[in-house]
C-alpha atoms as a PDB file:
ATOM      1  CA  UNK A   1     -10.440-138.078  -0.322  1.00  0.00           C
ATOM      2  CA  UNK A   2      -9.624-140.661  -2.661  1.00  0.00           C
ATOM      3  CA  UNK A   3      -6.876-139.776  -5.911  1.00  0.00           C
ATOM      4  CA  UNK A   4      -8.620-138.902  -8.940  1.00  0.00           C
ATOM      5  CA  UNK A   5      -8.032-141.794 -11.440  1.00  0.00           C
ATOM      6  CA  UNK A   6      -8.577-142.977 -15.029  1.00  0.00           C
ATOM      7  CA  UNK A   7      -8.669-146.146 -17.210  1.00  0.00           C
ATOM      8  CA  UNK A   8      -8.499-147.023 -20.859  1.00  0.00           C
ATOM      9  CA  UNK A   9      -9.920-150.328 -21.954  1.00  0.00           C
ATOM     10  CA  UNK A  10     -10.455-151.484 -25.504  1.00  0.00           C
ATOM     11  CA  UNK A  11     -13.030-154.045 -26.935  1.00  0.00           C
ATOM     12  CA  UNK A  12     -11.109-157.475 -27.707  1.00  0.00           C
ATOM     13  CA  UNK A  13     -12.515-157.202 -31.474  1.00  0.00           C
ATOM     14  CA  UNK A  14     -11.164-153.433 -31.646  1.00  0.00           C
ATOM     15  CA  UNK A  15     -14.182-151.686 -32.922  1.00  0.00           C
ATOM     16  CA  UNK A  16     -14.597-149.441 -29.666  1.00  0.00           C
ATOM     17  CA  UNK A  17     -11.706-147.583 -27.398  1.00  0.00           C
ATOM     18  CA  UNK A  18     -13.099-146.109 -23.736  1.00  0.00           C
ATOM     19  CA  UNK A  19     -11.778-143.744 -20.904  1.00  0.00           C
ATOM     20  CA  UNK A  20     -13.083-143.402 -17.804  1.00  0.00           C
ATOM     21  CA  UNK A  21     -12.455-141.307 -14.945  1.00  0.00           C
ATOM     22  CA  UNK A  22     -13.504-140.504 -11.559  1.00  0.00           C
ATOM     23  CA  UNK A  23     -12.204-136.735 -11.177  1.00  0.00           C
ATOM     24  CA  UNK A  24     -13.952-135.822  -7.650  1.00  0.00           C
ATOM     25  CA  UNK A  25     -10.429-135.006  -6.220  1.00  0.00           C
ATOM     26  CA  UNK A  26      -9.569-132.830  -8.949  1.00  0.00           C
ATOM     27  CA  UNK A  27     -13.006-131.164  -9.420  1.00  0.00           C
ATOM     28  CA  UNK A  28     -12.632-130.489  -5.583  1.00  0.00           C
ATOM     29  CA  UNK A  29      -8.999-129.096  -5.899  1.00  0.00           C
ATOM     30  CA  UNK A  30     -10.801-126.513  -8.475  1.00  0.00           C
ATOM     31  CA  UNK A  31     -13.135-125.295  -6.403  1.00  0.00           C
ATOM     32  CA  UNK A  32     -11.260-124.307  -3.491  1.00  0.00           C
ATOM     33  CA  UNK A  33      -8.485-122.614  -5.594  1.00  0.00           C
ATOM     34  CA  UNK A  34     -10.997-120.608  -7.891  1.00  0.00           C
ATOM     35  CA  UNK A  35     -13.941-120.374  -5.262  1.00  0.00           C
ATOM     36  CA  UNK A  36     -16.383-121.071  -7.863  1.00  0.00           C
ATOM     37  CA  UNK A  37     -20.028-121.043  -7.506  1.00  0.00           C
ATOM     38  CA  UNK A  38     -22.085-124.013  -7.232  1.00  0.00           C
ATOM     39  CA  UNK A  39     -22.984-123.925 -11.031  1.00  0.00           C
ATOM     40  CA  UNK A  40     -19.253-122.943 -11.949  1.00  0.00           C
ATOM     41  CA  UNK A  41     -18.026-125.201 -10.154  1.00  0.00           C
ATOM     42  CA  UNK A  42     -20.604-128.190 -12.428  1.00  0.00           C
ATOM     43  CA  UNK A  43     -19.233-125.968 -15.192  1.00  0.00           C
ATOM     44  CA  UNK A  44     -15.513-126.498 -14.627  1.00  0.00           C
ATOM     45  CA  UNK A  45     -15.417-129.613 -13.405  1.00  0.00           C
ATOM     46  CA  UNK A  46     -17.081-131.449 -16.270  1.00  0.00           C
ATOM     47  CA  UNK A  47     -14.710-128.920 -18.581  1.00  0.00           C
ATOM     48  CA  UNK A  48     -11.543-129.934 -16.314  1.00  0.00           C
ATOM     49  CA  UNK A  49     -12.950-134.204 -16.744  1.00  0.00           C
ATOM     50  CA  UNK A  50     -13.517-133.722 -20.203  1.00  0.00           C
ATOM     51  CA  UNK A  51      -9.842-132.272 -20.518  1.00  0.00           C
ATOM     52  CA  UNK A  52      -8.331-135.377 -18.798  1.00  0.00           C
ATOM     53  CA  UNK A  53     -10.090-137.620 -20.970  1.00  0.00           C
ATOM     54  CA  UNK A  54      -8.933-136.452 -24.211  1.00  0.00           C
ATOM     55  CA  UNK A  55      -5.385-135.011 -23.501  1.00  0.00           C
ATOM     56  CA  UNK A  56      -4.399-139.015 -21.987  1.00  0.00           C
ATOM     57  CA  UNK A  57      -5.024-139.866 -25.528  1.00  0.00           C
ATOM     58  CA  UNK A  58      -1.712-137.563 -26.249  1.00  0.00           C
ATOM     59  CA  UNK A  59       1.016-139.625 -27.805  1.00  0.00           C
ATOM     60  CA  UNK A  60       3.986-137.862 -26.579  1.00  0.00           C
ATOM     61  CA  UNK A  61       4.977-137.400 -22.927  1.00  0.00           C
ATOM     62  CA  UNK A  62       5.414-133.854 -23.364  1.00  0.00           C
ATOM     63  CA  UNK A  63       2.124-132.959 -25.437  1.00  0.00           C
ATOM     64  CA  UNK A  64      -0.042-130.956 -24.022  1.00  0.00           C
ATOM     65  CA  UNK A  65      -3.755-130.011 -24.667  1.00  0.00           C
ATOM     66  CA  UNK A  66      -5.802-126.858 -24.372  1.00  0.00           C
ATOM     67  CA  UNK A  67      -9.623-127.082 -24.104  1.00  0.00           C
ATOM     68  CA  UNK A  68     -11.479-123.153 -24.465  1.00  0.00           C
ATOM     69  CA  UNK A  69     -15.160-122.792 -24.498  1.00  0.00           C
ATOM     70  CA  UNK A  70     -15.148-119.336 -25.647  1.00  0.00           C
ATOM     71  CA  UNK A  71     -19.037-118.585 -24.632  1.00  0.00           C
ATOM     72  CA  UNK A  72     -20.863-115.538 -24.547  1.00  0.00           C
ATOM     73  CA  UNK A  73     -22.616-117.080 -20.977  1.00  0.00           C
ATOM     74  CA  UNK A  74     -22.446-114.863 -18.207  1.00  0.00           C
ATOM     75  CA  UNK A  75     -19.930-117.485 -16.832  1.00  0.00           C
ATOM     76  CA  UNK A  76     -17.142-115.867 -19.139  1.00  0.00           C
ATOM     77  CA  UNK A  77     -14.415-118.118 -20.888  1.00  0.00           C
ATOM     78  CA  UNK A  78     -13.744-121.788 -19.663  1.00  0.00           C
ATOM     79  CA  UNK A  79     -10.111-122.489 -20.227  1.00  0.00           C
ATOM     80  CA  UNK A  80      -8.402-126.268 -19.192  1.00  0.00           C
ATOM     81  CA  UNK A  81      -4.918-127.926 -20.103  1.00  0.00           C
ATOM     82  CA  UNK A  82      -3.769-131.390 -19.862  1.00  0.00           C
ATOM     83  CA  UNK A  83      -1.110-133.123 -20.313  1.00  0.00           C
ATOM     84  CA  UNK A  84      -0.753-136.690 -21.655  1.00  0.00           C
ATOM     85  CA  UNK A  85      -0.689-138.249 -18.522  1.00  0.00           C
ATOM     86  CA  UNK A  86      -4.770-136.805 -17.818  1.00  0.00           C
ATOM     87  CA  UNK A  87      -3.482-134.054 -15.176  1.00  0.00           C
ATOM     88  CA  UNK A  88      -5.465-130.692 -15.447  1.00  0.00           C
ATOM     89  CA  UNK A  89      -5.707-127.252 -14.517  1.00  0.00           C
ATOM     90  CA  UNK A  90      -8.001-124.805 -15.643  1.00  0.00           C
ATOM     91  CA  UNK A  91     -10.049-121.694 -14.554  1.00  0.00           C
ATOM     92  CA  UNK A  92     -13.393-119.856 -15.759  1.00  0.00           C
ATOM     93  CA  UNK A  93     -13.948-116.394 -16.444  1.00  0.00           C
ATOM     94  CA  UNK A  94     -16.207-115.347 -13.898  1.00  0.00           C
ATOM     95  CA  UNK A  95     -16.228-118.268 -10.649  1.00  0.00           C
ATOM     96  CA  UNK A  96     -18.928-116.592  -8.809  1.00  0.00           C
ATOM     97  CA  UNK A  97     -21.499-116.725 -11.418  1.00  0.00           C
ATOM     98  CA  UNK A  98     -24.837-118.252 -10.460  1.00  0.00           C
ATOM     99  CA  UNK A  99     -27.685-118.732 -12.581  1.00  0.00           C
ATOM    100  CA  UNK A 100     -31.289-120.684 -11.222  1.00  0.00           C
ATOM    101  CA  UNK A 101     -31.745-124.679 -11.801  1.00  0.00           C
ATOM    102  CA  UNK A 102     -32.712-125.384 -15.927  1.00  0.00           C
ATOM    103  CA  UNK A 103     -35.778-126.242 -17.220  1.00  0.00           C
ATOM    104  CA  UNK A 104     -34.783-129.457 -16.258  1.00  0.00           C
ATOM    105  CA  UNK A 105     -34.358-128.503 -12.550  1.00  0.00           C
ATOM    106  CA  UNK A 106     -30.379-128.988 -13.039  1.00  0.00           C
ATOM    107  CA  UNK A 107     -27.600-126.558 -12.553  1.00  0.00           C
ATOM    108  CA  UNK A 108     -27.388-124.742 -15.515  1.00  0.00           C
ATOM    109  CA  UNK A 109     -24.205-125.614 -17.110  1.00  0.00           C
ATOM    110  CA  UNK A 110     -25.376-124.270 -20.868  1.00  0.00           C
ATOM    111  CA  UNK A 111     -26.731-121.471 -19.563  1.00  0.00           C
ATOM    112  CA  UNK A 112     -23.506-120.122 -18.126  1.00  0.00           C
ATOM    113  CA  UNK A 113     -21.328-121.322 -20.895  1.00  0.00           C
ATOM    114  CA  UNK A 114     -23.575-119.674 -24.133  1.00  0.00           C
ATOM    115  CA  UNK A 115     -23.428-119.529 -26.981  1.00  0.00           C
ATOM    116  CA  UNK A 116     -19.775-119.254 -28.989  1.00  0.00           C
ATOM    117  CA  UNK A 117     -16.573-121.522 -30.181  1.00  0.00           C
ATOM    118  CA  UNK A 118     -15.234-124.564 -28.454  1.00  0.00           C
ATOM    119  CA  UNK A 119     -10.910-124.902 -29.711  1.00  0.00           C
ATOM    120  CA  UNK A 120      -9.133-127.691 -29.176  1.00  0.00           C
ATOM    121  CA  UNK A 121      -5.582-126.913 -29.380  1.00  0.00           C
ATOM    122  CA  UNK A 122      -2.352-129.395 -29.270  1.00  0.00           C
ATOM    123  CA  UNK A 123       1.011-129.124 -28.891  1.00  0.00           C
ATOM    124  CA  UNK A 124       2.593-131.919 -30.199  1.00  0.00           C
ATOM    125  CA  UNK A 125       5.828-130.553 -30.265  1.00  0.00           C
ATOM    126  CA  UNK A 126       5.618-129.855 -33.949  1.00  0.00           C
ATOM    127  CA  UNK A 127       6.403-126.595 -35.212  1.00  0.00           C
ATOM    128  CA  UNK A 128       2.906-125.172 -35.392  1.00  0.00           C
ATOM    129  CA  UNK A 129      -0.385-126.960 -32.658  1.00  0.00           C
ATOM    130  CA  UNK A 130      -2.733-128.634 -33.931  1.00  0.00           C
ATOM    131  CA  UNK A 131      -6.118-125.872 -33.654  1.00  0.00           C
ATOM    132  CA  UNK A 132      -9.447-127.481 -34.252  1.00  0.00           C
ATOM    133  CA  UNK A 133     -12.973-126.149 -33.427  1.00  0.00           C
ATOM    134  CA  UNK A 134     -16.484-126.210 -33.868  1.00  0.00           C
ATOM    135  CA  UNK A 135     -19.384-124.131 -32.568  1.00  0.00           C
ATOM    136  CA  UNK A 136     -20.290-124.603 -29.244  1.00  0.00           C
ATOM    137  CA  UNK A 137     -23.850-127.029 -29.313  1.00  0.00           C
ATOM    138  CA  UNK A 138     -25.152-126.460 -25.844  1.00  0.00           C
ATOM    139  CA  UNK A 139     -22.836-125.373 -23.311  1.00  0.00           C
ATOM    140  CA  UNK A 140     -23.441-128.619 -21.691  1.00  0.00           C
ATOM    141  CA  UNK A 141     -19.773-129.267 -22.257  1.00  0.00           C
ATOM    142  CA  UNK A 142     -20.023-133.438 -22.802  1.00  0.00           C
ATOM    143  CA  UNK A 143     -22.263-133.121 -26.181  1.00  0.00           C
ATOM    144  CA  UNK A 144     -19.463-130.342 -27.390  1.00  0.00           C
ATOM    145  CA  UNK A 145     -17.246-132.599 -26.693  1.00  0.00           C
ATOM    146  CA  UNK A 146     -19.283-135.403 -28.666  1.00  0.00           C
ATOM    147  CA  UNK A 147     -19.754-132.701 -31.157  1.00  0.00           C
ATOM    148  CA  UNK A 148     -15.888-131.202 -31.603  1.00  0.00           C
ATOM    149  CA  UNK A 149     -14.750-135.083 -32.713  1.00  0.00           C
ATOM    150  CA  UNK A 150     -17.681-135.297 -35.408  1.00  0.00           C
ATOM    151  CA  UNK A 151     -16.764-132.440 -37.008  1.00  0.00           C
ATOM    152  CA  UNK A 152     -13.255-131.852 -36.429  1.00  0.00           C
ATOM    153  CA  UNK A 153     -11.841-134.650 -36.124  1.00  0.00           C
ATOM    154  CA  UNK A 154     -14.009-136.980 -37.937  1.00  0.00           C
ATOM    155  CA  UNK A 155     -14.362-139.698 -35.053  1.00  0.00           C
ATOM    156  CA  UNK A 156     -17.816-141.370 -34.005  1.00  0.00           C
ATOM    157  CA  UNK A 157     -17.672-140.827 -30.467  1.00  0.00           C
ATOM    158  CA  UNK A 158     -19.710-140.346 -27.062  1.00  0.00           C
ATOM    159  CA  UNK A 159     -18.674-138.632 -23.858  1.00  0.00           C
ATOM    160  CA  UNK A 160     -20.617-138.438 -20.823  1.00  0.00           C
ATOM    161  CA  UNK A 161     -20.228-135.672 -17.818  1.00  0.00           C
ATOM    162  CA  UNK A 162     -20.904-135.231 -14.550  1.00  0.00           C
ATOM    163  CA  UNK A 163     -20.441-133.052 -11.714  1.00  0.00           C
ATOM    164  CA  UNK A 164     -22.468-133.260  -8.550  1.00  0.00           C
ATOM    165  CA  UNK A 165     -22.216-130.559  -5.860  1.00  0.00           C
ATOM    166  CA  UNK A 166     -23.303-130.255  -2.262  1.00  0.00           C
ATOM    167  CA  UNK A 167     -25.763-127.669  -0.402  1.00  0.00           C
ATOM    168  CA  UNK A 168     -22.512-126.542   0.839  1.00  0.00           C
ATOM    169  CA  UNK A 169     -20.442-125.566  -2.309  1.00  0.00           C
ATOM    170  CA  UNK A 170     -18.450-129.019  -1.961  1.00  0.00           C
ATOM    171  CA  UNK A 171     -17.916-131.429  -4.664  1.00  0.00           C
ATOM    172  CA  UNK A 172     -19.979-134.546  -3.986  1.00  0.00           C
ATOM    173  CA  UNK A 173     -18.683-136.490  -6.923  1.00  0.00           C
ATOM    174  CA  UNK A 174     -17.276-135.936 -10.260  1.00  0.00           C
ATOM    175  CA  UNK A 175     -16.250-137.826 -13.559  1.00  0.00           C
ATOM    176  CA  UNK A 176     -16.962-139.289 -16.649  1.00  0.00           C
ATOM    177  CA  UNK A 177     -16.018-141.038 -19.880  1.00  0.00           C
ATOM    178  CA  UNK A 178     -15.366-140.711 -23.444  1.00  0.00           C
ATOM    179  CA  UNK A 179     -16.318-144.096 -26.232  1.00  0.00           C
ATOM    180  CA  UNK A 180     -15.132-143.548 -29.115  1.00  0.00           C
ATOM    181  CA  UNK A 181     -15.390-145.894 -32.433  1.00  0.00           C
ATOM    182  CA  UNK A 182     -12.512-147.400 -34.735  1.00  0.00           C
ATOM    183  CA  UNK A 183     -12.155-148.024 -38.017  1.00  0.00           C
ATOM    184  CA  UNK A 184     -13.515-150.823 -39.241  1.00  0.00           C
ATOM    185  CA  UNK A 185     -16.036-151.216 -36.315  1.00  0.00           C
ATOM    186  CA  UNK A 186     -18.115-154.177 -36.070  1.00  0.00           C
ATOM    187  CA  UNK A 187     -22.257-152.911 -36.773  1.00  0.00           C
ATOM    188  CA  UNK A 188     -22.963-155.391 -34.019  1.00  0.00           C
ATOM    189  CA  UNK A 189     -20.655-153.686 -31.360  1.00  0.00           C
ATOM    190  CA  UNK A 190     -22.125-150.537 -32.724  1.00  0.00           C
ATOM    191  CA  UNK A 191     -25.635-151.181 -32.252  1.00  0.00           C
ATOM    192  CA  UNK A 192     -24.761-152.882 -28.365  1.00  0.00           C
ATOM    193  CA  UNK A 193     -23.067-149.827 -27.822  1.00  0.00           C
ATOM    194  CA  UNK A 194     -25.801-147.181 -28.541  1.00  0.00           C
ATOM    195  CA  UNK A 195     -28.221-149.225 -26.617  1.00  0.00           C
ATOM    196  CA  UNK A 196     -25.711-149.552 -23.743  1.00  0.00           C
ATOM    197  CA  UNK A 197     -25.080-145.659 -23.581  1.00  0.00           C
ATOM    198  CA  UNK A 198     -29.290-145.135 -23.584  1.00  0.00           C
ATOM    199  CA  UNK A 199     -29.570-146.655 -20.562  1.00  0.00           C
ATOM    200  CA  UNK A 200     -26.377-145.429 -18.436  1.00  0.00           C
ATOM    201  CA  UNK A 201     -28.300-142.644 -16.849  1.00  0.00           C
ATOM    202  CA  UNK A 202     -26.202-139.945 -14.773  1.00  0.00           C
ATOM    203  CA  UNK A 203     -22.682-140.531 -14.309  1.00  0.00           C
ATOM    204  CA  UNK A 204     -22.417-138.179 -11.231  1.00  0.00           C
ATOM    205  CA  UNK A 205     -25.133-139.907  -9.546  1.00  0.00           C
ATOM    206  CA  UNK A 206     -23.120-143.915 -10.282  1.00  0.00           C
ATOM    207  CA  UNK A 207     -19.708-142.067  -8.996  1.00  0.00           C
ATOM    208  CA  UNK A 208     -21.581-140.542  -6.030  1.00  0.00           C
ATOM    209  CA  UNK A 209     -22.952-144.262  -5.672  1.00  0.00           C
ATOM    210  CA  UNK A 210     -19.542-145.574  -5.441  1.00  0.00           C
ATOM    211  CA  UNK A 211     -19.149-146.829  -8.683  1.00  0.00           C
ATOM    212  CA  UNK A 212     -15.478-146.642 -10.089  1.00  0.00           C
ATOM    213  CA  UNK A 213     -14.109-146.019 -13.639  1.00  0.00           C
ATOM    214  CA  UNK A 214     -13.888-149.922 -14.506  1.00  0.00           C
ATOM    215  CA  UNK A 215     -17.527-150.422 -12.999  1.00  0.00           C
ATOM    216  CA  UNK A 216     -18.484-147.668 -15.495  1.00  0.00           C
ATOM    217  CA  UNK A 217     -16.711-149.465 -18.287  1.00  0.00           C
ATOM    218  CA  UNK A 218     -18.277-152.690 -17.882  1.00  0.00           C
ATOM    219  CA  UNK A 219     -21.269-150.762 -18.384  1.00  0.00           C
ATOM    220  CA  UNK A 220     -21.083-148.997 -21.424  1.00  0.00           C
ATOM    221  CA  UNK A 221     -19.389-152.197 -22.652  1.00  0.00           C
ATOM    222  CA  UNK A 222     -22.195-154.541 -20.893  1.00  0.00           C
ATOM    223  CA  UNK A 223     -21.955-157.682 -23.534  1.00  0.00           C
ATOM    224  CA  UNK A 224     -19.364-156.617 -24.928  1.00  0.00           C
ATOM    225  CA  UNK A 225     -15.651-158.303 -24.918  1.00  0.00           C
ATOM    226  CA  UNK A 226     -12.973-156.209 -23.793  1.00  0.00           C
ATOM    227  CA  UNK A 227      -9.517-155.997 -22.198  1.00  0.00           C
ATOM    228  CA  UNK A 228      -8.294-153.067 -19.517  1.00  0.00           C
ATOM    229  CA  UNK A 229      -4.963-151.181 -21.478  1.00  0.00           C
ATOM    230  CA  UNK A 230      -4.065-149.354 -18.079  1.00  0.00           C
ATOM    231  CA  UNK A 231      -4.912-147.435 -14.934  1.00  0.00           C
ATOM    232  CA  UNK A 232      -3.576-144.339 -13.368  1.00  0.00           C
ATOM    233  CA  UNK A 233      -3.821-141.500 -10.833  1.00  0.00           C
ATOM    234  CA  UNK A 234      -4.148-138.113 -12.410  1.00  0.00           C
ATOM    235  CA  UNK A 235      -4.548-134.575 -10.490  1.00  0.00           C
ATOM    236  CA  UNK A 236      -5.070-131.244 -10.819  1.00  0.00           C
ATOM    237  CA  UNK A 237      -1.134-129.650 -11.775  1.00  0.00           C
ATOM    238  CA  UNK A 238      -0.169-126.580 -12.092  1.00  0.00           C
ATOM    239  CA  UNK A 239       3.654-125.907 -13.490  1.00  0.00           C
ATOM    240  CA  UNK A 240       3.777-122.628 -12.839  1.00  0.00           C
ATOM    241  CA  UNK A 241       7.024-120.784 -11.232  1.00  0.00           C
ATOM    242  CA  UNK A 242       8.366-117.440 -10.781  1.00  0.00           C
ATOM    243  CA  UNK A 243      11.020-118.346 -13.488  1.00  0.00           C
ATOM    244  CA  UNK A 244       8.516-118.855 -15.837  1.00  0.00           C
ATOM    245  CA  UNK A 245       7.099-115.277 -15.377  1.00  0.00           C
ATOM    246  CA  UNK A 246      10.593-114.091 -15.375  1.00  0.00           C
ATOM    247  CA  UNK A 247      10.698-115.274 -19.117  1.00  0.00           C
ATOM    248  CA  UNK A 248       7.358-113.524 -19.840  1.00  0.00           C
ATOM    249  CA  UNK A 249       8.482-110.253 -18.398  1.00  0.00           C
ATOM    250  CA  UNK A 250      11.309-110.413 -20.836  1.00  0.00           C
ATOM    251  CA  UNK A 251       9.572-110.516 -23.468  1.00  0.00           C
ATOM    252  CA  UNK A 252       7.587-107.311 -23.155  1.00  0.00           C
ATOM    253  CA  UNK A 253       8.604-104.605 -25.266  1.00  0.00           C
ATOM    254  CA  UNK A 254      11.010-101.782 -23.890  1.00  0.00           C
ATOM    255  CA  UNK A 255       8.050 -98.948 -23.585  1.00  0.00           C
ATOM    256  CA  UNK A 256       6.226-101.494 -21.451  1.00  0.00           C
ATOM    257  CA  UNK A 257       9.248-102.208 -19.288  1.00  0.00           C
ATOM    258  CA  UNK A 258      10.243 -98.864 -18.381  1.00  0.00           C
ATOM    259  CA  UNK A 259       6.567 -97.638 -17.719  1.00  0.00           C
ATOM    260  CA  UNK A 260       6.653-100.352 -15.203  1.00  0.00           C
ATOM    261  CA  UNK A 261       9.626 -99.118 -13.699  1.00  0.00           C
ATOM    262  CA  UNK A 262       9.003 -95.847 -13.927  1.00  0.00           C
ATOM    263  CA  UNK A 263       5.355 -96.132 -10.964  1.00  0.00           C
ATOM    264  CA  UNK A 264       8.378 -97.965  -9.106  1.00  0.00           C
ATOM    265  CA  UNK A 265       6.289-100.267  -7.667  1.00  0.00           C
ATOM    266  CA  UNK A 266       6.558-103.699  -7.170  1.00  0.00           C
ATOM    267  CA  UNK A 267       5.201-105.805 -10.220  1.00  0.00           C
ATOM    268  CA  UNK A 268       2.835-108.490  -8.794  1.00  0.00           C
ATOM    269  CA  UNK A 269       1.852-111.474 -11.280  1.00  0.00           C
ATOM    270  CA  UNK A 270      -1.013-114.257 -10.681  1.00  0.00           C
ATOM    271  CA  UNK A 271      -1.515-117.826 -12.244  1.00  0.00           C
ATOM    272  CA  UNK A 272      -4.703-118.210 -13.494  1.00  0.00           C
ATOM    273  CA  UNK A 273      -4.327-121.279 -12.653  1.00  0.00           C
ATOM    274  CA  UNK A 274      -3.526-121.918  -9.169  1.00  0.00           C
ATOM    275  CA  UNK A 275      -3.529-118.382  -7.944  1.00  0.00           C
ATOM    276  CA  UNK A 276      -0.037-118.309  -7.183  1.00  0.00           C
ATOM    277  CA  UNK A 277       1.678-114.821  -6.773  1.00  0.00           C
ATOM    278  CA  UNK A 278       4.960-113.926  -7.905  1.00  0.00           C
ATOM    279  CA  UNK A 279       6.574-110.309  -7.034  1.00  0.00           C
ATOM    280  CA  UNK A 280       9.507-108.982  -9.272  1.00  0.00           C
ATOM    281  CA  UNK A 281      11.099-105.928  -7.317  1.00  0.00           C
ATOM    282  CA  UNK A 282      11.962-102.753  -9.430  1.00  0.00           C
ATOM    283  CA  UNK A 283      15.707-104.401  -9.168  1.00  0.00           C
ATOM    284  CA  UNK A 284      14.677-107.513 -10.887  1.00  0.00           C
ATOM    285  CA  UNK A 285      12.901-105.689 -13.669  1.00  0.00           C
ATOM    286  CA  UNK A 286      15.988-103.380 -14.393  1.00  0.00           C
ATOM    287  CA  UNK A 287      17.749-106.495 -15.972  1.00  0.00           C
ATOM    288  CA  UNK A 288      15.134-106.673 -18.702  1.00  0.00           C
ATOM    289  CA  UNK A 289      15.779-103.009 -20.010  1.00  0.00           C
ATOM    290  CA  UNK A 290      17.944-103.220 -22.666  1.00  0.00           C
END
């Protein structure tokens, strides 16, 4: 399978700014670590694309982002970080969660999200992250998205989503983009880009097609100048490590510690992440007790 990628391209005027990704790979790489339904896995794939696209936007290269759709869907909470360079990782409450096709026949992505709060949270290596948030609008992850950078962030935008899954559970195709306006934008680029984005259709359907990032650029920039800023591979990451649970242990209070000790058992940690396992013997935990 082909590396997921992403692009940023600007109009030559500087009224518009676009990314675009094709995230099959890492939409794929989530599936098989969190076994997620076929709707979960629509579900956290567009949450995981949507993620990529707005943490590259990160300044520094040690900014992160967090994305939580905290919905009251049966699909539970749908948690994704990025970093600036578009790599991922994320999970969802509740994988195996299926719900029937939408009134539109589609996999009901809104329906397993709900109702609730979408956050936005950055770490920009300031002293306090940057929180932002806004209600959730319809689960359907891509208008939230649109939705979050009205509100929150004051910035005209448009993001497109799309996850397409096969009869058997695998991912078929995945990606997306986010268009989003600058100041001073030029009504005429404007007005060619809302008519552009009417008639772009379904973005998993183009990727599934073969079209790439830049061919999905051209698109919702059809008659419209524009130059390609840069191109690169992005996956799904996770930087998890035993040392970094070590660090976690140690910071539980004393009561917890030696309650832990005392069932002198094993302690067994998971990533929610990746899954990874990490054991700290009764040994290990000693040195925490103060």
């Amino acid at each position: 399978m082909k590396q997921s990628h992403i692009i940023r391209a600007i109009s030559v005027d500087g009224s518009a700014f676009i990314h675009a990704a094709d995230t099959t790979a890492i939409a794929t790489k989530a599936r098989e670590l969190h076994q997620t339904s076929k709707t979960m896995t629509a579900v956290l794939g567009r949450a995981l694309t949507a993620c990529a696209l707005m943490s590259a936007q990160l300044k520094g290269k040690d900014n992160t982002m967090t994305l939580q759709f905290q919905g009251d869907g049966p699909g539970g909470m749908v948690v994704c970080v990025g970093d600036s360079h578009g790599n991922v990782k994320g999970y969802v409450g509740n994988p195996e969660t299926e719900l029937p096709p939408n009134a539109k026949n589609k996999l009901d992505v809104g329906g397993a999200v709900g109702q609730g709060t979408l956050h936005v949270i950055k770490d920009l290596g300031m002293n306090e992250p940057y929180h932002g948030m806004c209600p959730i609008l319809t689960g359907e992850i891509a208008e939230d998205i649109t939705e979050y950078y009205a509100t929150s962030e004051q910035t005209p935008s448009a993001c497109a989503l799309g996850v397409r899954v096969n009869r058997d559970l695998t991912v078929k195709s995945a990606g997306g983009f986010l268009v989003q306006l600058l100041p001073g934008a030029d009504p005429e680029i404007i007005t060619k880009l809302e008519e552009n984005l009417k008639n772009i259709g379904s973005v998993s359907q183009k990727i599934a097609e073969g079209m790439t990032p830049e061919q999905l650029i051209e698109q919702v920039f059809d008659g419209i100048p524009f130059d390609i800023l840069d191109q690169s591979d992005i996956s799904y990451t996770c930087n998890c490590s035993k040392e970094k649970y070590s660090r976690i242990l140690a910071t539980l209070n004393q009561k917890d510690l030696k309650s832990l000790i005392d069932e002198n058992k094993p302690v067994e940690t998971v990533c929610n992440f990746c899954n990874s396992k990490y054991v700290f013997e009764i040994d290990q935990l000693k040195k925490y007790v103060k």
